[in-house]
PDB file of N, CA and C in Angstrom:
ATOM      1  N   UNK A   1    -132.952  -9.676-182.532  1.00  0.00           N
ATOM      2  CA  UNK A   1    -133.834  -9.787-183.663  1.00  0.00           C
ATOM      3  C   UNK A   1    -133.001  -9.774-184.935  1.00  0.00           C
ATOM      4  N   UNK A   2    -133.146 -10.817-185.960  1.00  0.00           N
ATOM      5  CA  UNK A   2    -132.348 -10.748-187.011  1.00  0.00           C
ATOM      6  C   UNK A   2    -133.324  -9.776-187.951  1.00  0.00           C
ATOM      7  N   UNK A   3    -132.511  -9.591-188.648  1.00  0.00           N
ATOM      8  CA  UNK A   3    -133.282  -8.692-189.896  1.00  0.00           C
ATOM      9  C   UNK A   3    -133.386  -9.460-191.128  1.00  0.00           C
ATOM     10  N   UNK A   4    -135.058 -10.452-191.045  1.00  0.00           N
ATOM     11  CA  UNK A   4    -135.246 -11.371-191.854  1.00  0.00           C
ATOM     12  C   UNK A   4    -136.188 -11.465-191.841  1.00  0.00           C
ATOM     13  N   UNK A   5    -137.532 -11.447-192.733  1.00  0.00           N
ATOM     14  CA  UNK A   5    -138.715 -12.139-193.056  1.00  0.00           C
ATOM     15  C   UNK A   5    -138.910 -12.930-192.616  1.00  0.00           C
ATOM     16  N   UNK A   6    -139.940 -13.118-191.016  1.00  0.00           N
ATOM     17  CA  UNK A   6    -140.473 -14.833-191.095  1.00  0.00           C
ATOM     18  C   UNK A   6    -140.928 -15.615-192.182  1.00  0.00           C
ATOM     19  N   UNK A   7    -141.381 -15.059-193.350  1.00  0.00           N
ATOM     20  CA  UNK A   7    -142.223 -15.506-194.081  1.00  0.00           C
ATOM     21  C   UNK A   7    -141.727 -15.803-195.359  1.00  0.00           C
ATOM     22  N   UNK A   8    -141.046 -14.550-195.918  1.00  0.00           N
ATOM     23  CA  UNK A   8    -140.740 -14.925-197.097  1.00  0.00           C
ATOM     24  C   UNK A   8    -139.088 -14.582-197.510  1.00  0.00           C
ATOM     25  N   UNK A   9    -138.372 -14.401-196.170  1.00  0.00           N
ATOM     26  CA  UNK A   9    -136.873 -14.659-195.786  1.00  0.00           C
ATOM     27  C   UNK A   9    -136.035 -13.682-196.489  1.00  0.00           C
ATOM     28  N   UNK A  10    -137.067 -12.283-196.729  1.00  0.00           N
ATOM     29  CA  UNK A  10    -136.454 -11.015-196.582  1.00  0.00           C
ATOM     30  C   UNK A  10    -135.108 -10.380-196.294  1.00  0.00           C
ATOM     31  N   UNK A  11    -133.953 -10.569-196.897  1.00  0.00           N
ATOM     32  CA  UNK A  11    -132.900 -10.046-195.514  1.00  0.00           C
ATOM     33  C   UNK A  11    -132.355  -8.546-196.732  1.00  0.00           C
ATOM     34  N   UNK A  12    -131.022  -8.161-195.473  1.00  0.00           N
ATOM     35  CA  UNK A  12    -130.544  -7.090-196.074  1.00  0.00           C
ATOM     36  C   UNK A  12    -129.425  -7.420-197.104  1.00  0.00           C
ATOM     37  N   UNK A  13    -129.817  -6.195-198.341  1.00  0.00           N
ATOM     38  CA  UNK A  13    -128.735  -6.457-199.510  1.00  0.00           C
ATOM     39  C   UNK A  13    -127.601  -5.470-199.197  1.00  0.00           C
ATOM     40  N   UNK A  14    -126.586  -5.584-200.179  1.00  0.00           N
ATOM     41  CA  UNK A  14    -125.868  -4.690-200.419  1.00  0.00           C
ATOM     42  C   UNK A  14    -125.463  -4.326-201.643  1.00  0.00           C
ATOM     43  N   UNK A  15    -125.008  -2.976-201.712  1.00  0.00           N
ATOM     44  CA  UNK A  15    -124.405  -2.490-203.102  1.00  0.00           C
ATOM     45  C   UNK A  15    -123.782  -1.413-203.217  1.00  0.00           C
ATOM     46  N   UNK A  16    -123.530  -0.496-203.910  1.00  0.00           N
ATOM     47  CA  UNK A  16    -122.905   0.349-203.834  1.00  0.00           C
ATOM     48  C   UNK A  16    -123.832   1.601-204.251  1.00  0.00           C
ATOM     49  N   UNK A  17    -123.419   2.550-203.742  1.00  0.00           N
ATOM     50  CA  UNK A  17    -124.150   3.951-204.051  1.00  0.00           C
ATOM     51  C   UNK A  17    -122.894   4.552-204.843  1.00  0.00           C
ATOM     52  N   UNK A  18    -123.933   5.133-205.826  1.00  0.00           N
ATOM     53  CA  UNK A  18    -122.731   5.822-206.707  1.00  0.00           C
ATOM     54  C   UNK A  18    -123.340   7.163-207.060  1.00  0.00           C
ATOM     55  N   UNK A  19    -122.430   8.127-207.027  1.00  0.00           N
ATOM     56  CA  UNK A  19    -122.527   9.478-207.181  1.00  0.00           C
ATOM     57  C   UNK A  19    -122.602   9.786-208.296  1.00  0.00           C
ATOM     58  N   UNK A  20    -122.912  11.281-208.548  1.00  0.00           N
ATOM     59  CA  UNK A  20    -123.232  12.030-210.040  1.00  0.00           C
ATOM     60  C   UNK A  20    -121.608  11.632-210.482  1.00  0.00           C
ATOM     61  N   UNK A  21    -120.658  12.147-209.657  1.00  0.00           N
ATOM     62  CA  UNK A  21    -119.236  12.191-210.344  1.00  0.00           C
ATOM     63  C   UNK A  21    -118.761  10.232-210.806  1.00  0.00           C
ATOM     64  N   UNK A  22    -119.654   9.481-210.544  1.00  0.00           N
ATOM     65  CA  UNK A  22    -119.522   8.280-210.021  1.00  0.00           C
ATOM     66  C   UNK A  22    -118.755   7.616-208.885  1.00  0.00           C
ATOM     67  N   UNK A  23    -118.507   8.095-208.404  1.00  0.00           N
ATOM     68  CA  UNK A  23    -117.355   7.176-207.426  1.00  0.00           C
ATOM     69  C   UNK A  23    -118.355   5.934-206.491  1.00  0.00           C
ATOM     70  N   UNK A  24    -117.644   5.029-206.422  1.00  0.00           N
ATOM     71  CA  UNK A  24    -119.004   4.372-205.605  1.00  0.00           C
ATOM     72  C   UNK A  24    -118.386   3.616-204.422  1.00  0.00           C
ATOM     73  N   UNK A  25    -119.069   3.931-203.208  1.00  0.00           N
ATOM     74  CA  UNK A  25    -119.546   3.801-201.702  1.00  0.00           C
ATOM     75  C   UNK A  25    -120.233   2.711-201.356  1.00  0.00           C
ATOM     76  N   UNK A  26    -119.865   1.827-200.692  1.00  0.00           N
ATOM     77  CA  UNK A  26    -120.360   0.686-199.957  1.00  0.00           C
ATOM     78  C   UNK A  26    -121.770   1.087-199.641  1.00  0.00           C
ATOM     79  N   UNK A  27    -122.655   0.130-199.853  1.00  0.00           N
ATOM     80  CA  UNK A  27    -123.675   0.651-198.362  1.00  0.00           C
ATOM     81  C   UNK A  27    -124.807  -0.368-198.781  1.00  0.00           C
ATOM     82  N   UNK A  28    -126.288  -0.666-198.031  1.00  0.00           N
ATOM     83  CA  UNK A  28    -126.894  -1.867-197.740  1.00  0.00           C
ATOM     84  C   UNK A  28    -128.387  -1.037-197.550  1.00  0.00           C
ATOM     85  N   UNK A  29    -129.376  -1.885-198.274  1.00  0.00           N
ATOM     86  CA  UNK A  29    -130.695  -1.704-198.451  1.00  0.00           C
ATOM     87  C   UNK A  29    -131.310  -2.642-197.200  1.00  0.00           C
ATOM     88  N   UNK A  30    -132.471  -2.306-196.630  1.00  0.00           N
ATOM     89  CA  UNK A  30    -132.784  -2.870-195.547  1.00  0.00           C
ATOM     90  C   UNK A  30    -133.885  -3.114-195.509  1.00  0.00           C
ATOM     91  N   UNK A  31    -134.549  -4.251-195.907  1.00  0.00           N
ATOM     92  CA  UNK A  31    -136.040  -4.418-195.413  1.00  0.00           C
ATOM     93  C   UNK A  31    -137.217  -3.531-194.359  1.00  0.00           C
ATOM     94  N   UNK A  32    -138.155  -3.396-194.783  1.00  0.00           N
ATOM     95  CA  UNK A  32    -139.355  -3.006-193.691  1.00  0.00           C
ATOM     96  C   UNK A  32    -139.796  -3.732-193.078  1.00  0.00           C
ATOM     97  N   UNK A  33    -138.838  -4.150-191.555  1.00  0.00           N
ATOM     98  CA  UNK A  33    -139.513  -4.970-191.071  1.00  0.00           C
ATOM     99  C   UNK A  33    -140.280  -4.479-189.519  1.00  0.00           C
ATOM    100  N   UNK A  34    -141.762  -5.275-189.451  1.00  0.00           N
ATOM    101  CA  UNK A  34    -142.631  -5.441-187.981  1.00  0.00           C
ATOM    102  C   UNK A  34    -142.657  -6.211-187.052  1.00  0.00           C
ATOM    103  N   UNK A  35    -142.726  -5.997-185.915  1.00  0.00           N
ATOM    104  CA  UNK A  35    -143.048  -7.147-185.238  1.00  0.00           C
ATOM    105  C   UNK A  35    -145.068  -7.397-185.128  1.00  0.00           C
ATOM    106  N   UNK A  36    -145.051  -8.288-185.255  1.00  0.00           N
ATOM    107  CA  UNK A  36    -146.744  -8.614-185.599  1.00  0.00           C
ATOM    108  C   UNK A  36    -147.143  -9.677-184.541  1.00  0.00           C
ATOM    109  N   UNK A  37    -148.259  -9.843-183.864  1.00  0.00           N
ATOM    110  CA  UNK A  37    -148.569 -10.858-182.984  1.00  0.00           C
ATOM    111  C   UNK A  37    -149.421 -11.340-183.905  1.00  0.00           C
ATOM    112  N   UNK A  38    -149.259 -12.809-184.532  1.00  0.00           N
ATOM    113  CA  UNK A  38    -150.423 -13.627-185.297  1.00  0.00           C
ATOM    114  C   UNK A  38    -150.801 -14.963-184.532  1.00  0.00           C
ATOM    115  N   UNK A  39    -151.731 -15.473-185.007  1.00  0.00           N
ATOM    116  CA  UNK A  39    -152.422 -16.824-184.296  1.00  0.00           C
ATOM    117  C   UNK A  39    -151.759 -17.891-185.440  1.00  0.00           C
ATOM    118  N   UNK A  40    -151.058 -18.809-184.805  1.00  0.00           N
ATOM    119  CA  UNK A  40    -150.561 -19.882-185.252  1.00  0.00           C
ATOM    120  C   UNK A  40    -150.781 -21.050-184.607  1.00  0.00           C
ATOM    121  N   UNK A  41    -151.727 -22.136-185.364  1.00  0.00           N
ATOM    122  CA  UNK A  41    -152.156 -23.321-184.612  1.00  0.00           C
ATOM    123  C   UNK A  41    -152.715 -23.225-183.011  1.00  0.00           C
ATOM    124  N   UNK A  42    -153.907 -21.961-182.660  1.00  0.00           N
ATOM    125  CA  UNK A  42    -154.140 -21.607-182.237  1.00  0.00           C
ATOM    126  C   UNK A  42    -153.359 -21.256-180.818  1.00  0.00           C
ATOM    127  N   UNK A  43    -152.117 -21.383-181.023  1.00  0.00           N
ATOM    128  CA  UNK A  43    -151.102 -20.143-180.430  1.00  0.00           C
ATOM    129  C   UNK A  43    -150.664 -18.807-180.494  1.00  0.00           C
ATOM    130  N   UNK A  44    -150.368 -18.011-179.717  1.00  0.00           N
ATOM    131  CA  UNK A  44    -149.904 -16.340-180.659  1.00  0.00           C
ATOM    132  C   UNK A  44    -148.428 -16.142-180.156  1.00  0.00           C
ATOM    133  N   UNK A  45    -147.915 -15.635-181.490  1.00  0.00           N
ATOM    134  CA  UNK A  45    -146.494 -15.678-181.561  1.00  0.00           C
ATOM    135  C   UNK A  45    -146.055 -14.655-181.711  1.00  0.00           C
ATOM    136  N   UNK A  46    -145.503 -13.656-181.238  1.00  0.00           N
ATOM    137  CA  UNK A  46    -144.784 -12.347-181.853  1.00  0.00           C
ATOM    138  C   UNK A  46    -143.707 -12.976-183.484  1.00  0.00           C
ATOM    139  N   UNK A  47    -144.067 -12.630-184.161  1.00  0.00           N
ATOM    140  CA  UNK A  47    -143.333 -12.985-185.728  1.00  0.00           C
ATOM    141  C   UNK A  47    -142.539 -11.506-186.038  1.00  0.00           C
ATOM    142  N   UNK A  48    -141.716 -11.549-186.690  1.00  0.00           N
ATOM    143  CA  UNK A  48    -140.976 -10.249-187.600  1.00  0.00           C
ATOM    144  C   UNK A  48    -141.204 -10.635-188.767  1.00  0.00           C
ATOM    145  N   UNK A  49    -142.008  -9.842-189.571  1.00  0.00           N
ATOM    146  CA  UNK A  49    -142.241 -10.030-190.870  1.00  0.00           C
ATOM    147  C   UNK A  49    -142.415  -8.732-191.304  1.00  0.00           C
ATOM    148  N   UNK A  50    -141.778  -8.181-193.387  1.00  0.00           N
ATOM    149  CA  UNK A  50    -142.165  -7.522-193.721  1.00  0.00           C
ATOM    150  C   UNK A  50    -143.385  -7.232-194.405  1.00  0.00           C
ATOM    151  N   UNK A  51    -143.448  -5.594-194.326  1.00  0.00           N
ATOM    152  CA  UNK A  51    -144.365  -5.251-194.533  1.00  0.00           C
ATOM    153  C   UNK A  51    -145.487  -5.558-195.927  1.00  0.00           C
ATOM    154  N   UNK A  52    -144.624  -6.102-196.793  1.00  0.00           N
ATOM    155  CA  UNK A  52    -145.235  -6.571-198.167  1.00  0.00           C
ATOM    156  C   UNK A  52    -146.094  -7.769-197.895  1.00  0.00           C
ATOM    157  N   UNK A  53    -145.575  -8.619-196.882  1.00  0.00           N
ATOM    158  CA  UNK A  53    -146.496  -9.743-196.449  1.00  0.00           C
ATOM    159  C   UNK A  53    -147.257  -9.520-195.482  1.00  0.00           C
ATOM    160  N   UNK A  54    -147.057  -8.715-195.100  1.00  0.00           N
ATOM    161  CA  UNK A  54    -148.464  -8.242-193.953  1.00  0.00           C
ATOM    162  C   UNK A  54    -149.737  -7.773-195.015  1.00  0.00           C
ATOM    163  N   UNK A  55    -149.022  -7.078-195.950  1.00  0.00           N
ATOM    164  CA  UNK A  55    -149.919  -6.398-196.795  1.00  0.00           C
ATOM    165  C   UNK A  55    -150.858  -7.588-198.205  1.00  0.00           C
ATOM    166  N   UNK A  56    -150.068  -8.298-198.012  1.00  0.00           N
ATOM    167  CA  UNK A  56    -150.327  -9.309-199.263  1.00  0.00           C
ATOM    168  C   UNK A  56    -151.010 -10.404-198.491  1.00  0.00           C
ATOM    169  N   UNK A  57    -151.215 -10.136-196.826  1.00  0.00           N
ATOM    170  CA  UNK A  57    -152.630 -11.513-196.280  1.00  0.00           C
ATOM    171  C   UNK A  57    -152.017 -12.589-196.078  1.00  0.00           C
ATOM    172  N   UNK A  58    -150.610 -12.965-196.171  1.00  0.00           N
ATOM    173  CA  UNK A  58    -150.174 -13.904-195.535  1.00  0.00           C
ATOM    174  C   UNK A  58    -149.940 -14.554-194.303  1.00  0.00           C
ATOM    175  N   UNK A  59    -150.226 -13.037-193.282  1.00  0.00           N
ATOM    176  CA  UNK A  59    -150.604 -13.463-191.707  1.00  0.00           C
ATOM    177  C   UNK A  59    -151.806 -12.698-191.152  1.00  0.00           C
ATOM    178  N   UNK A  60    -152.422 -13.355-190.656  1.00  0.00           N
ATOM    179  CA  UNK A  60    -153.365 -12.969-189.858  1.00  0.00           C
ATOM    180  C   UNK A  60    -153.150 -11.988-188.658  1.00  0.00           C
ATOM    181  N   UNK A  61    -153.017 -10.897-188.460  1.00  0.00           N
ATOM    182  CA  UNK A  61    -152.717 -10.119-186.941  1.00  0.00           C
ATOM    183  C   UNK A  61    -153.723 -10.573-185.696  1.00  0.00           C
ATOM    184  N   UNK A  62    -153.272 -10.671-184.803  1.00  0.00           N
ATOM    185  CA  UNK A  62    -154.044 -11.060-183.385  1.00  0.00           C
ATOM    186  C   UNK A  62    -154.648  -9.571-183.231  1.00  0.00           C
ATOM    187  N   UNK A  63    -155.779  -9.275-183.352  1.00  0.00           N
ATOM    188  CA  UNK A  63    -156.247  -7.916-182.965  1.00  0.00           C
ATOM    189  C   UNK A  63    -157.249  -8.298-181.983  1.00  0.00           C
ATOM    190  N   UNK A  64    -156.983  -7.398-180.380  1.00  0.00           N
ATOM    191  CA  UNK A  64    -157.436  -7.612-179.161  1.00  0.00           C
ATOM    192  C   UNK A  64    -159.412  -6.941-179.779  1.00  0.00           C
ATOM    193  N   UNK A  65    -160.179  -6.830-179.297  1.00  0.00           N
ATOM    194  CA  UNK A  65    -160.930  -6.441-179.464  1.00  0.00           C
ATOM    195  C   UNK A  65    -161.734  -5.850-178.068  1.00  0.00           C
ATOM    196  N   UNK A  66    -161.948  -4.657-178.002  1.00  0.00           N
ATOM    197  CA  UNK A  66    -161.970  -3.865-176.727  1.00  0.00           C
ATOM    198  C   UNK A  66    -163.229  -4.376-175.993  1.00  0.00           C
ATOM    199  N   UNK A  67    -163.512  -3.877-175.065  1.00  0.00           N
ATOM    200  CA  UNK A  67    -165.059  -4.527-174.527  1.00  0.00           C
ATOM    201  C   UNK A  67    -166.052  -3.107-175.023  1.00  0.00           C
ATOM    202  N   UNK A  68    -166.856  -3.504-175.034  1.00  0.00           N
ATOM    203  CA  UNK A  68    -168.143  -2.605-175.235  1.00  0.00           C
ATOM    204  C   UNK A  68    -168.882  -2.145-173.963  1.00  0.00           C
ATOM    205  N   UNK A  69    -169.214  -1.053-173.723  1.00  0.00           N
ATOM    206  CA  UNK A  69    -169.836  -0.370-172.691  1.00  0.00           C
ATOM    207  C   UNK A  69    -171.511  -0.173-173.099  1.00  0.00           C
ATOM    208  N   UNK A  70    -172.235  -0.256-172.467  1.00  0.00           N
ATOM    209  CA  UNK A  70    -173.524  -0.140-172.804  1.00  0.00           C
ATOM    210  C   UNK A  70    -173.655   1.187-172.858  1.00  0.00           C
ATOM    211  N   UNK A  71    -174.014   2.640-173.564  1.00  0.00           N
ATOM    212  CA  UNK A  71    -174.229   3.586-173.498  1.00  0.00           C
ATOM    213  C   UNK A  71    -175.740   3.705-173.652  1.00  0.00           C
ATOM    214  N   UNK A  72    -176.226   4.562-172.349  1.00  0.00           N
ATOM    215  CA  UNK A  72    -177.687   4.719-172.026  1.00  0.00           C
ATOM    216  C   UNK A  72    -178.189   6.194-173.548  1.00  0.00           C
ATOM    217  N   UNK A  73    -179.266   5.366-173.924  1.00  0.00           N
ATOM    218  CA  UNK A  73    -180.282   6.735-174.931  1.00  0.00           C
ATOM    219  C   UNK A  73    -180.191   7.430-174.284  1.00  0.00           C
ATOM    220  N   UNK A  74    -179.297   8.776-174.704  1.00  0.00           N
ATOM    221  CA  UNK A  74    -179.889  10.496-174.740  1.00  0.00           C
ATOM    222  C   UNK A  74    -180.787  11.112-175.018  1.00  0.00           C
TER     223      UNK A  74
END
């Protein structure tokens, strides 16, 4: 799995962390990424996408929908 936005091509940065004394340290910010099952051209695809576009309605999630049981009046 790469660490990339299907959608809006998300990847990881880098920069440096720097201390109170300043000295500054390598190091890399990393996306929030999911794996999501969505319906695409009425196929379903496991996608990796972050969470900002899940949140912002750009994919649809495949959500199973359970069966219903008839429950008899008490």
């Amino acid at each position: 799995m790469s660490r990339m936005c299907s959608i809006c091509g998300k990847a990881p940065m880098s920069g440096n962390k720097v201390s109170k004394s300043y000295n500054h340290t390598r190091r890399s910010w990393r996306p929030n990424l999911i794996k999501v099952k969505a319906q695409f051209g009425g196929t379903s695809r496991t996608i990796t996408i972050c969470t900002r576009c899940l949140r912002s309605g750009f994919v649809d999630k495949k959500v199973s929908v359970p069966k219903t049981t008839e429950t008899s009046a008490q």
